[in-house]
N, C-alpha and C. Protein backbone atom coordinates (compact mmCIF):
# COMPACT_ATOMS: atom_id res chain seq x y z
N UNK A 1 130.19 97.13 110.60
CA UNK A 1 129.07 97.97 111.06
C UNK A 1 128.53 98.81 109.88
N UNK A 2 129.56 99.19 108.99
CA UNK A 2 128.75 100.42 107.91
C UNK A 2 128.18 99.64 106.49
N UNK A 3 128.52 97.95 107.09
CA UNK A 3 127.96 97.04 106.14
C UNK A 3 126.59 96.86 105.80
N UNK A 4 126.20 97.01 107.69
CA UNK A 4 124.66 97.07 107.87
C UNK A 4 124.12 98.10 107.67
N UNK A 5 124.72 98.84 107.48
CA UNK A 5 123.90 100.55 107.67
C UNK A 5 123.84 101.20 106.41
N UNK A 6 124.56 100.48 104.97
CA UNK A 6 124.30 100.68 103.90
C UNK A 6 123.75 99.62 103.25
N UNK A 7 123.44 98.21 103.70
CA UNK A 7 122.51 97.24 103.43
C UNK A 7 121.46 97.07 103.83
N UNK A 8 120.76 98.07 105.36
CA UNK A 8 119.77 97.78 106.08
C UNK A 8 118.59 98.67 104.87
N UNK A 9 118.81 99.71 105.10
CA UNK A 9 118.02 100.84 104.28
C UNK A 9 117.34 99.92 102.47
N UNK A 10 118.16 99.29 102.01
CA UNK A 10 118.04 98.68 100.64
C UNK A 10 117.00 97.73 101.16
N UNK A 11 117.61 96.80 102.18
CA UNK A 11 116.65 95.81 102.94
C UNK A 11 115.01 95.77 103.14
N UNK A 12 115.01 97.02 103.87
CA UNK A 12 114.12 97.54 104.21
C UNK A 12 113.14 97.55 103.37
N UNK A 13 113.84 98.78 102.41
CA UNK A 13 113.45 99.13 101.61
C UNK A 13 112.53 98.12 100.46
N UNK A 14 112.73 97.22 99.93
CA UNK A 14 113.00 96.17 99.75
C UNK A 14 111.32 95.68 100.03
N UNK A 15 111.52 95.08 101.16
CA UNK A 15 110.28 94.88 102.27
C UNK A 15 109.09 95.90 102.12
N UNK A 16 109.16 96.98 102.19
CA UNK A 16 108.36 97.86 102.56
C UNK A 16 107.72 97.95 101.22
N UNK A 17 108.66 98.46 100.19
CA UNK A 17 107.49 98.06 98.56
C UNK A 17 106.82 96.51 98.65
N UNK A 18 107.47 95.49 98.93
CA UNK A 18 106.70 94.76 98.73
C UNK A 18 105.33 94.51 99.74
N UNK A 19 105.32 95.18 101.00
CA UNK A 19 104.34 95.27 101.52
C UNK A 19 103.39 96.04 100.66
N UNK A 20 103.93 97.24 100.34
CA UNK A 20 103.06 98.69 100.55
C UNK A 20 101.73 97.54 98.53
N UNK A 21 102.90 96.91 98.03
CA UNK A 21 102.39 96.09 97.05
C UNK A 21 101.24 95.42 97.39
N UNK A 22 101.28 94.30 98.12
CA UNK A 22 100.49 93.32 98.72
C UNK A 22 99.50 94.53 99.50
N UNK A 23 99.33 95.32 99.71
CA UNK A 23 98.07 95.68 100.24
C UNK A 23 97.67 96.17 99.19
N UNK A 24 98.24 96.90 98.47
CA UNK A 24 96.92 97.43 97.11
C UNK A 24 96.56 96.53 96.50
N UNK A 25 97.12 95.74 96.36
CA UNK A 25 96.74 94.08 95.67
C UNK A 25 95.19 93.77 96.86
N UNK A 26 95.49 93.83 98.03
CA UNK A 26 94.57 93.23 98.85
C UNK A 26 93.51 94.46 98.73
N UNK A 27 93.49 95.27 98.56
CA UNK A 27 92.88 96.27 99.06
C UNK A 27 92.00 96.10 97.56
């Protein structure tokens, strides 16, 4: 359980720059 809960956040994390990326790119 504290596998996910110190891998989710990185995960996420992870994801979310590469979104927050791809829209200024799009934008």
């Amino acid at each position: 359980m504290r596998i996910y809960v110190i891998k989710a956040p990185k995960f996420i994390g992870s994801i979310l720059k590469g979104l927050l990326e791809a829209f200024h790119r799009g934008d």
